[in-house]
N, C-alpha and C. Protein backbone atom coordinates (compact mmCIF):
# COMPACT_ATOMS: atom_id res chain seq x y z
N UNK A 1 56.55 86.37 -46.20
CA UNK A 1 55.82 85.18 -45.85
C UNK A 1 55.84 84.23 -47.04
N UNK A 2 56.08 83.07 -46.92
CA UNK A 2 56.32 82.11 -47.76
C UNK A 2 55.09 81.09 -47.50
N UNK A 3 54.80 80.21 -49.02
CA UNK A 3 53.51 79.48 -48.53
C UNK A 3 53.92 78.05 -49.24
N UNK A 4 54.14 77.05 -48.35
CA UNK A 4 53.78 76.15 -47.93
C UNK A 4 53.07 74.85 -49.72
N UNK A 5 53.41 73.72 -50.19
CA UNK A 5 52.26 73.40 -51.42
C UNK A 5 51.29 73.23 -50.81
N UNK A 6 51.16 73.27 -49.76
CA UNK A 6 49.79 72.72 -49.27
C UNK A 6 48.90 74.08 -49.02
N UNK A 7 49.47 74.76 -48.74
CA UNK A 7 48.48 76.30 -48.67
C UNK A 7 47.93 76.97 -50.38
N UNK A 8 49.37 76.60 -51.48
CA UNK A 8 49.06 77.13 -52.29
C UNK A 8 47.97 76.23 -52.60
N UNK A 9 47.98 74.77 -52.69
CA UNK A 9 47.10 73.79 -53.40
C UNK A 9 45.88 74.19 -53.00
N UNK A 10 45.40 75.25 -51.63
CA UNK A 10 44.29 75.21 -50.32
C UNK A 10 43.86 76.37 -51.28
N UNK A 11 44.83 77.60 -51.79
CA UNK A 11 44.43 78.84 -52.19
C UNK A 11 43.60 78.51 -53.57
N UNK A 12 44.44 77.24 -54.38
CA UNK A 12 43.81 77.39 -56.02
C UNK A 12 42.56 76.69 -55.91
N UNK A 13 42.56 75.64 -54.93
CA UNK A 13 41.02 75.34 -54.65
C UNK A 13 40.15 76.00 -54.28
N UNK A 14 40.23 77.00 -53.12
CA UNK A 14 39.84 78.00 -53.17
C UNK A 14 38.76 79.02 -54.23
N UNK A 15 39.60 78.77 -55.09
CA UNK A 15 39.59 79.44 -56.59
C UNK A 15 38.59 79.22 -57.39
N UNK A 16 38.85 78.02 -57.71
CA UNK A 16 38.28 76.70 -58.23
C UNK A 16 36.93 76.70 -57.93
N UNK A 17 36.90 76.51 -56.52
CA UNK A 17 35.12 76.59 -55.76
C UNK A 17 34.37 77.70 -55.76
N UNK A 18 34.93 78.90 -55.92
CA UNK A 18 34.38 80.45 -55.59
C UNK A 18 33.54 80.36 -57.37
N UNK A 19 34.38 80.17 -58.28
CA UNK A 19 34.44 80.34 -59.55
C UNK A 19 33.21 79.13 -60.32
N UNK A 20 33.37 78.04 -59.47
CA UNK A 20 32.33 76.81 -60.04
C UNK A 20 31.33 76.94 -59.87
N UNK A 21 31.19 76.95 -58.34
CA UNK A 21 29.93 77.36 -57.60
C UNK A 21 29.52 78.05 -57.95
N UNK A 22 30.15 78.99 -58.07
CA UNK A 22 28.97 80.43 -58.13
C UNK A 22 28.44 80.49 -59.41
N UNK A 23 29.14 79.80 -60.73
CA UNK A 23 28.88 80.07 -62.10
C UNK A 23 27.72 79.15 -61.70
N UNK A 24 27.77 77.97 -61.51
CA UNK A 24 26.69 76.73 -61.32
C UNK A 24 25.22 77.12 -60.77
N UNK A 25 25.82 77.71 -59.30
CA UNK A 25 24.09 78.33 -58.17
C UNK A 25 24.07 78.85 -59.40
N UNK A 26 24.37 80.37 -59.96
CA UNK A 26 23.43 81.06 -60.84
C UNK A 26 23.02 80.68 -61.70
N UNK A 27 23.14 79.51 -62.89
CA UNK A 27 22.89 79.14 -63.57
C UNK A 27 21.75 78.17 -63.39
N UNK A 28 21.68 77.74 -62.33
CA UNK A 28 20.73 76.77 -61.42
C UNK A 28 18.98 77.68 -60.72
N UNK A 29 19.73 79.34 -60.54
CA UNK A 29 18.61 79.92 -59.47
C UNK A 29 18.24 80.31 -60.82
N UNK A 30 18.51 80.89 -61.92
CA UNK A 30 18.22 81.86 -63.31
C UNK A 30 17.12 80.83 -63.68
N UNK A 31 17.51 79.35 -63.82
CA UNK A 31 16.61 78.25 -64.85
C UNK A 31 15.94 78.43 -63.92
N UNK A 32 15.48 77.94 -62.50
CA UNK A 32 14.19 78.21 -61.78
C UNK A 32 13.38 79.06 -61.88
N UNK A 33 14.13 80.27 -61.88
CA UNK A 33 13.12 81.75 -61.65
C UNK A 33 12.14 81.64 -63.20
N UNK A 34 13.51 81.48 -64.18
CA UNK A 34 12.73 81.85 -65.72
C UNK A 34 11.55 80.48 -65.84
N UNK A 35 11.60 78.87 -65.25
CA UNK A 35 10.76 78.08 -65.15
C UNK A 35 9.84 78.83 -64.42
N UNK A 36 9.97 79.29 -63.09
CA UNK A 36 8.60 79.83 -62.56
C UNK A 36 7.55 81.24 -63.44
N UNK A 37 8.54 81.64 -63.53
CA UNK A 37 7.85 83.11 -64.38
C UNK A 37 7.19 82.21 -65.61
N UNK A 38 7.76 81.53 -66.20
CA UNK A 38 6.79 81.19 -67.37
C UNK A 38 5.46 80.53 -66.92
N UNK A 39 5.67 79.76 -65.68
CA UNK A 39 4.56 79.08 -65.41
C UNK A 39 3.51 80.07 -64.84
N UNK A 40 3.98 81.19 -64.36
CA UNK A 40 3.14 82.47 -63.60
C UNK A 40 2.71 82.97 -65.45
N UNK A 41 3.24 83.28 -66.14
CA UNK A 41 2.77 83.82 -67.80
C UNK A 41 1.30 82.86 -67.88
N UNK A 42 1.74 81.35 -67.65
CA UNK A 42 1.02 80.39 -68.64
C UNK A 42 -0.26 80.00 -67.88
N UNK A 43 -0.38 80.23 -66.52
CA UNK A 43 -1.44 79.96 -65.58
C UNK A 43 -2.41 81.39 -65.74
N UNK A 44 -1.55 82.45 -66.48
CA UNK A 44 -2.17 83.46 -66.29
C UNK A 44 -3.16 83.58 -67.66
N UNK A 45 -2.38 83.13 -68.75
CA UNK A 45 -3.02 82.80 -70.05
C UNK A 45 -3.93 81.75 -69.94
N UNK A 46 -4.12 81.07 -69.29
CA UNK A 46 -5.14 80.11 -69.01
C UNK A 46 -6.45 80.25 -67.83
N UNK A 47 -6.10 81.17 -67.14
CA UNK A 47 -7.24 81.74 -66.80
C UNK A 47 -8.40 82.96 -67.46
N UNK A 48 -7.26 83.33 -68.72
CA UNK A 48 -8.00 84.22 -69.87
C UNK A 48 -8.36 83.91 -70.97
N UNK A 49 -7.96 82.25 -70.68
CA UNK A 49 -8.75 81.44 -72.18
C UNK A 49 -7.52 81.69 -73.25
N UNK A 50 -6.21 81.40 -72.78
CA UNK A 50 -5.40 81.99 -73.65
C UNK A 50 -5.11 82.53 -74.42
N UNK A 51 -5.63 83.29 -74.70
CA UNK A 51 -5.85 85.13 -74.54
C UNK A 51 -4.49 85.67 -73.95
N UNK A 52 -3.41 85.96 -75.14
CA UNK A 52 -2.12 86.81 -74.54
C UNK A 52 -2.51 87.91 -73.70
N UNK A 53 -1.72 88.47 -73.01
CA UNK A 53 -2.30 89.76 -72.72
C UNK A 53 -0.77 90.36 -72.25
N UNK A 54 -0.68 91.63 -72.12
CA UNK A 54 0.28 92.05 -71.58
C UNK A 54 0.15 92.37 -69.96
N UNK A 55 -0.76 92.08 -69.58
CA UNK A 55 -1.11 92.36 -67.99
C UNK A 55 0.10 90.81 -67.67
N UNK A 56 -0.27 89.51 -68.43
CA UNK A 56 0.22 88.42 -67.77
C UNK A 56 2.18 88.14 -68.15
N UNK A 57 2.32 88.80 -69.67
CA UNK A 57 3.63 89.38 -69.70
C UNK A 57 4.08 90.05 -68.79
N UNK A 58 3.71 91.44 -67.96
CA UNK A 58 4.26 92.38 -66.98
C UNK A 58 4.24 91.14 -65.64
N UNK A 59 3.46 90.59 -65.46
CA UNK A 59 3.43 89.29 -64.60
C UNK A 59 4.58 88.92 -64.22
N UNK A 60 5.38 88.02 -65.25
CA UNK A 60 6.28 87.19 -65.15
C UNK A 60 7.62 88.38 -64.96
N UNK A 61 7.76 89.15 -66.09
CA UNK A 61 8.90 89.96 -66.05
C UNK A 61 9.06 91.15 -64.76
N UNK A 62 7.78 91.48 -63.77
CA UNK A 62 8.07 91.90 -62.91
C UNK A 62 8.59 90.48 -61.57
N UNK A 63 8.41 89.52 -62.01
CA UNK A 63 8.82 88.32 -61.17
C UNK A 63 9.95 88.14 -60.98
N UNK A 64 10.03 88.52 -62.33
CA UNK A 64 11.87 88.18 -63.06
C UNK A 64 13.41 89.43 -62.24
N UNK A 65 12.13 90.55 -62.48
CA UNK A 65 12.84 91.98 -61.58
C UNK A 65 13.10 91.78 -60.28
N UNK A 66 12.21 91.32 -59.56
CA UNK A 66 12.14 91.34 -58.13
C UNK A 66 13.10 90.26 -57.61
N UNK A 67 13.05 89.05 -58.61
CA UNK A 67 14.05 88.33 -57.82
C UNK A 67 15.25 88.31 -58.46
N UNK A 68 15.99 88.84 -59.24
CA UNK A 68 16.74 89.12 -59.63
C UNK A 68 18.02 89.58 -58.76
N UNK A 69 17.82 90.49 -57.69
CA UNK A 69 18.56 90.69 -57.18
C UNK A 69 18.74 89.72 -55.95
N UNK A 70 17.85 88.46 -55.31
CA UNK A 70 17.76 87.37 -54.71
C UNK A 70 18.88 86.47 -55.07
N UNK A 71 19.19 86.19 -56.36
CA UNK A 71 19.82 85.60 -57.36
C UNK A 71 21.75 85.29 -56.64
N UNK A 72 21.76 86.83 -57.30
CA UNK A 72 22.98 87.40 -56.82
C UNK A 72 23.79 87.06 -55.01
N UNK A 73 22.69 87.33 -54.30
CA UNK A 73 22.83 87.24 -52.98
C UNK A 73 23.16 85.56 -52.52
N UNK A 74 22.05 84.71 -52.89
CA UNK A 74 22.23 83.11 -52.86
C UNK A 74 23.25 82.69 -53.65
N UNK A 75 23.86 83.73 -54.97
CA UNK A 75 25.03 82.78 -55.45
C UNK A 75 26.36 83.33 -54.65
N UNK A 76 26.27 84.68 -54.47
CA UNK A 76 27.47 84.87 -53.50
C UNK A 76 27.62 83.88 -51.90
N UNK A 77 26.43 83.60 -51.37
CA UNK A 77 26.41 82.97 -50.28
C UNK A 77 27.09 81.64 -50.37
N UNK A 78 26.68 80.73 -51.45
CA UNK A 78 26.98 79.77 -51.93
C UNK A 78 28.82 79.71 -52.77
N UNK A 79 28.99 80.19 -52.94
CA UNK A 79 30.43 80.86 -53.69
C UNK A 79 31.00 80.95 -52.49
N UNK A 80 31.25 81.87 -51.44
CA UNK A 80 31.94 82.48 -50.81
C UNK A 80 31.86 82.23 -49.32
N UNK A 81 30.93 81.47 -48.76
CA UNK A 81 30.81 81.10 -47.44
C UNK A 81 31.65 79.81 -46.85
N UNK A 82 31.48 78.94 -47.75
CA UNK A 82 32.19 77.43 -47.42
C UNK A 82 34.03 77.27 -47.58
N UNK A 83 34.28 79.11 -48.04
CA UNK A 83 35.62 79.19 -48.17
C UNK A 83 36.45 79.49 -46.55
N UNK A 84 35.69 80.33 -46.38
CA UNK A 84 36.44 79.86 -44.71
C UNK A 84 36.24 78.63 -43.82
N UNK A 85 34.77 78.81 -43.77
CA UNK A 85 34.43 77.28 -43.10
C UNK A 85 35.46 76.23 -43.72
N UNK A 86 36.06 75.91 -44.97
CA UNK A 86 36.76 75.07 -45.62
C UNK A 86 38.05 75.44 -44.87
N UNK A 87 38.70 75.91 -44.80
CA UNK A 87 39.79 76.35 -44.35
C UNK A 87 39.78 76.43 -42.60
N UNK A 88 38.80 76.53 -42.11
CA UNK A 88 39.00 76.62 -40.78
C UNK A 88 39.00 75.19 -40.35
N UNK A 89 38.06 74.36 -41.26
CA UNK A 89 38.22 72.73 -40.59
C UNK A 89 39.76 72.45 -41.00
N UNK A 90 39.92 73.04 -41.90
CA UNK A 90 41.06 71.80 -42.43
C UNK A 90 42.69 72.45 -41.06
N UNK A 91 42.35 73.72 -40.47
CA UNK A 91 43.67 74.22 -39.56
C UNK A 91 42.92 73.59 -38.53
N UNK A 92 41.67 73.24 -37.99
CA UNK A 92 41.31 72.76 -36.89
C UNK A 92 42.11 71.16 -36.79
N UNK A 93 41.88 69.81 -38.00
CA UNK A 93 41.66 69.07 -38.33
C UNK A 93 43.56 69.18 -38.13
N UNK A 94 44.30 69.74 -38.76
CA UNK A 94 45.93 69.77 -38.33
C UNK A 94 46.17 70.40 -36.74
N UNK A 95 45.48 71.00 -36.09
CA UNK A 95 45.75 71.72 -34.68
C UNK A 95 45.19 70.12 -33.82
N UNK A 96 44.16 69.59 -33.79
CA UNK A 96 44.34 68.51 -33.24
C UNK A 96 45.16 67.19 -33.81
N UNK A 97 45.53 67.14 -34.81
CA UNK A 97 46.38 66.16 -34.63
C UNK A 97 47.73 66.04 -34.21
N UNK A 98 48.00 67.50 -34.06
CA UNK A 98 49.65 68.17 -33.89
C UNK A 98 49.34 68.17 -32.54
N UNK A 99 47.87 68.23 -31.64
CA UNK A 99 47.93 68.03 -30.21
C UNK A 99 48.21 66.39 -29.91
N UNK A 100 47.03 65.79 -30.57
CA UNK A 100 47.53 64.36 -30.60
C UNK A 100 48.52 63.93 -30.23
N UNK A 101 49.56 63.70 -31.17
CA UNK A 101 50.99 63.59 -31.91
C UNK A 101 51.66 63.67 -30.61
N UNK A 102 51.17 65.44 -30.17
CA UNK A 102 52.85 65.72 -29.07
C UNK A 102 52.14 64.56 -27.60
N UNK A 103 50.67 64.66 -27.75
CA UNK A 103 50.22 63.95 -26.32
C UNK A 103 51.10 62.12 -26.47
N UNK A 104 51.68 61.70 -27.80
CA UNK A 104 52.24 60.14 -27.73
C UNK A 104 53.60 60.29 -27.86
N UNK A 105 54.44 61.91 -27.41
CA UNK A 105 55.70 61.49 -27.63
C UNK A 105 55.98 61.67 -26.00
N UNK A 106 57.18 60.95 -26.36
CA UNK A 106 58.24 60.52 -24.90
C UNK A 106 58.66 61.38 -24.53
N UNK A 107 58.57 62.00 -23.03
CA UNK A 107 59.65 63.07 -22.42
C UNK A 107 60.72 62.58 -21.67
N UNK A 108 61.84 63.66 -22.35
CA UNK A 108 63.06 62.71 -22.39
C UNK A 108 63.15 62.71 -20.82
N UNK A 109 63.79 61.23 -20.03
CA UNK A 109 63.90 60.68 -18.88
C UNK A 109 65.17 60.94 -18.16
């Protein structure tokens, strides 16, 4: 099977998006979570007169545990879902115009 520049150009984009995305979502869901956990630390220190405590440390870092594996799941979703959907418009998007096309040619008379 031989491929086409336009399939290879389809595959390295492909690539490109699995690899961006996904570095990006995680880097995007990580700064949220670690913004929320601190704010769960700092609401917690402020209801104790800020007063560290390790009750409000275990707080945040069991926050940090639990969604941690959330993380992973939303960046694979984000990475890896829009790669077919991407590819299925773009053979849909050539299957109707190749219907098009034959519906304006002439049968020979």
């Amino acid at each position: 099977m031989t491929l086409n520049g336009w399939k290879r150009l389809g595959i390295i984009v492909s690539v490109v998006w699995v690899l961006s995305a996904g570095i990006c979502t995680l880097i995007v869901v990580q700064n949220a979570d670690i913004k929320t956990a601190s704010g769960l630390t700092l609401s917690c220190e402020e209801a104790r007169n800020w007063r560290g405590s390790a009750e409000c440390d275990k707080r945040s870092t069991d926050y940090l545990a639990e969604v941690g594996h959330d993380e992973w799941i939303e960046t694979a979703i984000v990475a890896f879902v829009p790669v077919p959907l991407g590819w299925g418009f773009v053979y849909l998007v050539l299957f109707l115009a190749n219907w098009v096309k034959r519906g304006f040619m002439r049968l020979p008379s």
